[in-house]
N, C-alpha and C. Protein backbone atom coordinates (compact mmCIF):
# COMPACT_ATOMS: atom_id res chain seq x y z
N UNK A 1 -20.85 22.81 17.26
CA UNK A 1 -19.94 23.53 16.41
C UNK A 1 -18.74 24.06 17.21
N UNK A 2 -19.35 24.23 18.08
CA UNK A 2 -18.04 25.17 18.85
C UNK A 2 -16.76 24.00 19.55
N UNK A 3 -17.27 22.96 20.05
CA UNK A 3 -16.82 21.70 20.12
C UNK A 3 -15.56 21.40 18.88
N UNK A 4 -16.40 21.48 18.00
CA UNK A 4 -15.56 21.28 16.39
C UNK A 4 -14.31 22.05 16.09
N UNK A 5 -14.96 23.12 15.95
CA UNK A 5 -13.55 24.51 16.60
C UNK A 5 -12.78 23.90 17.27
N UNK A 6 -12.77 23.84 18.43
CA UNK A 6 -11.98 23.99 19.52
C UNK A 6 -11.17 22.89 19.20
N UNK A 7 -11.49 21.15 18.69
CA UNK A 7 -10.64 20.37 18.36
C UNK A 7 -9.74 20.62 17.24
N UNK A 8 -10.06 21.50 16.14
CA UNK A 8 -9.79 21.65 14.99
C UNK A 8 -8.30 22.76 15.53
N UNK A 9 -9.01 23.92 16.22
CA UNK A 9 -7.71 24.74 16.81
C UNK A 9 -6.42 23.99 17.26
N UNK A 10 -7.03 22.62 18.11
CA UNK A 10 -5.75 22.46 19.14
C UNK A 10 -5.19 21.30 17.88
N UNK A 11 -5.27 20.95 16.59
CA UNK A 11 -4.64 20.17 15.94
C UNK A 11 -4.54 21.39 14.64
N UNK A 12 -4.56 22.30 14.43
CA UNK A 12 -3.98 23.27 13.19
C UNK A 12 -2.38 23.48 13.47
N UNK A 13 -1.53 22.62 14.38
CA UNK A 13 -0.32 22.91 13.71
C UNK A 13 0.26 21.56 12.68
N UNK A 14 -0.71 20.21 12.70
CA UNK A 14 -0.61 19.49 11.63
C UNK A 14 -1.03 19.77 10.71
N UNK A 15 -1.79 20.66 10.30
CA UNK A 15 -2.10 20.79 9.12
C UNK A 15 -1.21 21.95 8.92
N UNK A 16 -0.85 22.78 9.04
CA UNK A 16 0.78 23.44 9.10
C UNK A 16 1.64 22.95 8.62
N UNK A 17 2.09 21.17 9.22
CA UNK A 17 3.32 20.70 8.93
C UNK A 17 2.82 20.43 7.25
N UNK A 18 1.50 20.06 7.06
CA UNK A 18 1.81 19.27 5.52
C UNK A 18 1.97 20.10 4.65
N UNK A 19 2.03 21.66 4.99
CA UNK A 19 2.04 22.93 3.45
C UNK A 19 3.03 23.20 3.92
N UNK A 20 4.14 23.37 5.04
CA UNK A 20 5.43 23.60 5.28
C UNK A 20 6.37 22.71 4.54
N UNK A 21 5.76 20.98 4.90
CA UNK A 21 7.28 20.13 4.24
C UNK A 21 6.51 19.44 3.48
N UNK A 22 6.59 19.17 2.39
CA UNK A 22 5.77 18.59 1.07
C UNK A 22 6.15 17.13 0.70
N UNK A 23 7.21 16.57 2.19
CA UNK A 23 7.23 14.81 2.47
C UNK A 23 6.35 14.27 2.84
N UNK A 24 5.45 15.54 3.84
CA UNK A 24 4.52 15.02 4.61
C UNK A 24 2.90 15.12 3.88
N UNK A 25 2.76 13.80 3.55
CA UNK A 25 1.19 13.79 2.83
C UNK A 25 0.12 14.40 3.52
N UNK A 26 -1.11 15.21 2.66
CA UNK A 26 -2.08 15.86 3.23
C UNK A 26 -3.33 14.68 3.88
N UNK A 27 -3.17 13.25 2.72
CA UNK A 27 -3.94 12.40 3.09
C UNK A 27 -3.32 10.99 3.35
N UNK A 28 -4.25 10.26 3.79
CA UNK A 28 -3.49 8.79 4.21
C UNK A 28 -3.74 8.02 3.04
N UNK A 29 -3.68 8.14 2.00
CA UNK A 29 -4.30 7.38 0.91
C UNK A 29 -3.04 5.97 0.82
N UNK A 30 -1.86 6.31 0.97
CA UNK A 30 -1.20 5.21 0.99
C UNK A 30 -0.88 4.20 2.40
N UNK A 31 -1.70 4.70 3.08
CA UNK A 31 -1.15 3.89 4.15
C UNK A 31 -2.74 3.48 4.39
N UNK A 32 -4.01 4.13 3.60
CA UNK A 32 -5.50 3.18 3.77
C UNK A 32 -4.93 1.82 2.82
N UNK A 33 -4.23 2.46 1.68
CA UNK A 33 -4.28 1.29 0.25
C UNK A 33 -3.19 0.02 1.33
N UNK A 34 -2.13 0.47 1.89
CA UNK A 34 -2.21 -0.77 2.52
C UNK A 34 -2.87 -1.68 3.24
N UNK A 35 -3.39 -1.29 4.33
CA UNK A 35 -4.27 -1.42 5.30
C UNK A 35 -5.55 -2.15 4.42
N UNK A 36 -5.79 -1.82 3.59
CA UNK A 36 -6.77 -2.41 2.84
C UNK A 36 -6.16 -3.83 2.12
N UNK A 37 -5.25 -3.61 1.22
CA UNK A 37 -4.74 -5.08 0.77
C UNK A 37 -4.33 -5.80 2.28
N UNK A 38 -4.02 -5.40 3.32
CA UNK A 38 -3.89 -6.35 4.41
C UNK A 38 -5.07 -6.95 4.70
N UNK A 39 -6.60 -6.21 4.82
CA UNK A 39 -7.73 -6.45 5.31
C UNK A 39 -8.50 -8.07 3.97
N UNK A 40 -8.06 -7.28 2.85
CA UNK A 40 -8.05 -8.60 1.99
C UNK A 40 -7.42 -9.54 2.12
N UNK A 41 -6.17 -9.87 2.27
CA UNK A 41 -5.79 -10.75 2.47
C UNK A 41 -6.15 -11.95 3.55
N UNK A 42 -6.60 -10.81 4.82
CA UNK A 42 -7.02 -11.73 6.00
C UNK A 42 -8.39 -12.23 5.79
N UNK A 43 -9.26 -11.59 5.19
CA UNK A 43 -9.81 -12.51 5.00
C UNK A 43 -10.36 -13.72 4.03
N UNK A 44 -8.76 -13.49 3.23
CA UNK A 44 -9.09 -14.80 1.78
C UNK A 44 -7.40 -15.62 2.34
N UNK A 45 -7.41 -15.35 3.77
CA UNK A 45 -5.85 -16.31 4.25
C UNK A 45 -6.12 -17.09 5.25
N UNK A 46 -4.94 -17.48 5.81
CA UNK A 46 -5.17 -18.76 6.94
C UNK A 46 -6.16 -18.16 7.85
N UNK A 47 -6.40 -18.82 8.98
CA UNK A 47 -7.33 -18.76 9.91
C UNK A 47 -6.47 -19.25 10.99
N UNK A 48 -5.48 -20.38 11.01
CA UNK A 48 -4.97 -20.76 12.06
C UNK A 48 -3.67 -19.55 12.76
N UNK A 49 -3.78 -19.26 14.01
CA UNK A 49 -2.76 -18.37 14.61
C UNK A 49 -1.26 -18.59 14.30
N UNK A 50 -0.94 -19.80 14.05
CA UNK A 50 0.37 -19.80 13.20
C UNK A 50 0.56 -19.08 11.77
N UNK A 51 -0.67 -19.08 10.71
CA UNK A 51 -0.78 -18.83 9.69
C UNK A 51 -0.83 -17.51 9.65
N UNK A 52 -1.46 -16.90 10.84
CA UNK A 52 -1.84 -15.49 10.86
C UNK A 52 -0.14 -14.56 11.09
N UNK A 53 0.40 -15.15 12.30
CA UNK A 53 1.71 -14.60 12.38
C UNK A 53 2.73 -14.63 11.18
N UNK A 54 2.57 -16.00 10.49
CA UNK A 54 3.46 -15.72 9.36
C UNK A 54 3.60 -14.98 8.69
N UNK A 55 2.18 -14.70 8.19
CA UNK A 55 1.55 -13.86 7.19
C UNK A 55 1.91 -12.08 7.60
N UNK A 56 2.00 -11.84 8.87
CA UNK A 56 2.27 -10.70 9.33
C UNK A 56 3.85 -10.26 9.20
N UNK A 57 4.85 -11.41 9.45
CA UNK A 57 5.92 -11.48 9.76
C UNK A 57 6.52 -10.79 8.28
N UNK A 58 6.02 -11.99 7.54
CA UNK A 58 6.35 -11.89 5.88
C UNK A 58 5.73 -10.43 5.59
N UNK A 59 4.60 -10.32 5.73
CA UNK A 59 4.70 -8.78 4.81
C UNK A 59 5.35 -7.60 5.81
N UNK A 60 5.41 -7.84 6.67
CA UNK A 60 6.57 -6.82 7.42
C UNK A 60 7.66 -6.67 6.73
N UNK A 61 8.26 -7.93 6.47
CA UNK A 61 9.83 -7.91 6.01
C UNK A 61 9.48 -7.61 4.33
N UNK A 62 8.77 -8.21 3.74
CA UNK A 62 8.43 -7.42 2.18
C UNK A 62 8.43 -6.28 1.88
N UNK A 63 7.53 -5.30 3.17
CA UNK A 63 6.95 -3.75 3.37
C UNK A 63 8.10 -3.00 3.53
N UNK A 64 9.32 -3.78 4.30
CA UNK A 64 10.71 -2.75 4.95
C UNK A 64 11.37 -3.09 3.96
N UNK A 65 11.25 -4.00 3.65
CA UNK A 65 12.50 -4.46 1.94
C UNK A 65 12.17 -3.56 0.83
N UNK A 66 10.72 -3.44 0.31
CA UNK A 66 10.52 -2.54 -0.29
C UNK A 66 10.79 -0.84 -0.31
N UNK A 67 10.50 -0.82 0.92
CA UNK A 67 11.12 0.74 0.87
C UNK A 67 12.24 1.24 1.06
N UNK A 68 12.91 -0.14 1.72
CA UNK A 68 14.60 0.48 1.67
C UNK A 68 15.09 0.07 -0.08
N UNK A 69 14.12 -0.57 -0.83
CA UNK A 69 14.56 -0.33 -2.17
C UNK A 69 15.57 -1.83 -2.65
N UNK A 70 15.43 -2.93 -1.43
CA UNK A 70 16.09 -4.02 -1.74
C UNK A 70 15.23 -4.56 -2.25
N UNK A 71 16.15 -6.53 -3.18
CA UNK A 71 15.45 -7.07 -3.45
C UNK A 71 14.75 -8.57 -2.20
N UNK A 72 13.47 -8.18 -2.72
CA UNK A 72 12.57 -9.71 -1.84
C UNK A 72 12.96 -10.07 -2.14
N UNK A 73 13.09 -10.44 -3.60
CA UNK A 73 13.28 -12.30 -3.93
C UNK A 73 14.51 -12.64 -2.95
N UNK A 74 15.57 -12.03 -3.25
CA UNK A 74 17.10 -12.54 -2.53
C UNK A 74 17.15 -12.37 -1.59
N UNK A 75 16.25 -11.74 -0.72
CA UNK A 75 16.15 -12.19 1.36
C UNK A 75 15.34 -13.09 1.08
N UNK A 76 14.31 -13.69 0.70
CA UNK A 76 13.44 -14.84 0.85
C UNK A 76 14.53 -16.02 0.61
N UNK A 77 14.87 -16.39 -1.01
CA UNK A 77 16.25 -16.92 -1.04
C UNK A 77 16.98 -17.19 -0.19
N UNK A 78 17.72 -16.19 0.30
CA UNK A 78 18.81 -16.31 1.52
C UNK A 78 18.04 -16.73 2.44
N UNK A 79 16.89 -16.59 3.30
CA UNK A 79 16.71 -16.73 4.15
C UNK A 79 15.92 -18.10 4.32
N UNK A 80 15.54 -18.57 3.00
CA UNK A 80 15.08 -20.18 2.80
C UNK A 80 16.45 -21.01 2.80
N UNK A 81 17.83 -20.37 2.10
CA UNK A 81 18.80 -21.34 2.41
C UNK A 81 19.57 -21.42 3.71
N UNK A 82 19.00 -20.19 4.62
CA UNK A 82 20.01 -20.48 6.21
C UNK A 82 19.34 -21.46 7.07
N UNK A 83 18.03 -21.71 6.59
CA UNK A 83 17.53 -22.14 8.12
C UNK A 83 17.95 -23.85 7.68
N UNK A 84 17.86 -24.42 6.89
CA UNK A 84 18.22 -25.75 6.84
C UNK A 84 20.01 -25.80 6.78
N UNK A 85 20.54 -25.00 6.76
CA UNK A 85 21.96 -25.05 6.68
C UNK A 85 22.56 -24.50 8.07
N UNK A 86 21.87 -24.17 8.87
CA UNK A 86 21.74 -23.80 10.20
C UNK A 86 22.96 -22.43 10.06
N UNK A 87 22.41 -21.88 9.35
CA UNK A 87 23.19 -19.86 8.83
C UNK A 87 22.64 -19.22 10.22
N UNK A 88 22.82 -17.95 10.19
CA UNK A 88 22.28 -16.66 10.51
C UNK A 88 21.12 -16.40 9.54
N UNK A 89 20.06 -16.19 9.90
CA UNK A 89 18.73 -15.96 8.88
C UNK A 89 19.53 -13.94 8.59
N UNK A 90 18.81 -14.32 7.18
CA UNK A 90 18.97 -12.53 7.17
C UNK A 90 18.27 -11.66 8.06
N UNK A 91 18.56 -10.39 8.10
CA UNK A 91 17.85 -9.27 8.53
C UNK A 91 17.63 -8.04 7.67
N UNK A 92 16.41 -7.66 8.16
CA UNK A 92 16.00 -6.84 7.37
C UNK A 92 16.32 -5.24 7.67
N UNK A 93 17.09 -5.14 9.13
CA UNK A 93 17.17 -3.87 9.43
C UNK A 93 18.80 -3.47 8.90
């Protein structure tokens, strides 16, 4: 118990930050619910290490597209018509 304390003391100024600024979530519930549709996916997806990187690459750029509030479809688009037209691929930053 006292063990328990003592860890709990030296991390009570995070639990501070989440009743101070109300951006900061009390739980991880959205970042398990990802983590979880990722864990599904891997294992109903490729198997080969090329397949695996893609798959990472792509929902990276889906995950940052989404929250900056752009659209996927039209970076996938764009970025399916640069590489055979030898473009600049888009970016997502």
């Amino acid at each position: 118990m006292r063990k328990f304390c003592h860890k709990l003391l030296k991390q009570i100024k995070h639990f501070h930050a989440c009743l101070k600024d109300s951006a900061i979530p009390m739980t991880h519930h959205a970042a398990e619910e990802l983590l979880r549709n990722l864990a599904i996916v891997r294992k109903l997806g490729s198997q080969s290490i090329d397949g695996k990187r893609w798959r990472e690459v792509l929902h990276s750029c889906i995950e940052t597209l989404y929250r900056q509030r752009k659209s996927i479809l039209d970076f996938l688009a764009d970025a399916i018509y640069a590489a055979p037209n030898k473009q600049t691929t888009p970016s997502v930053i």
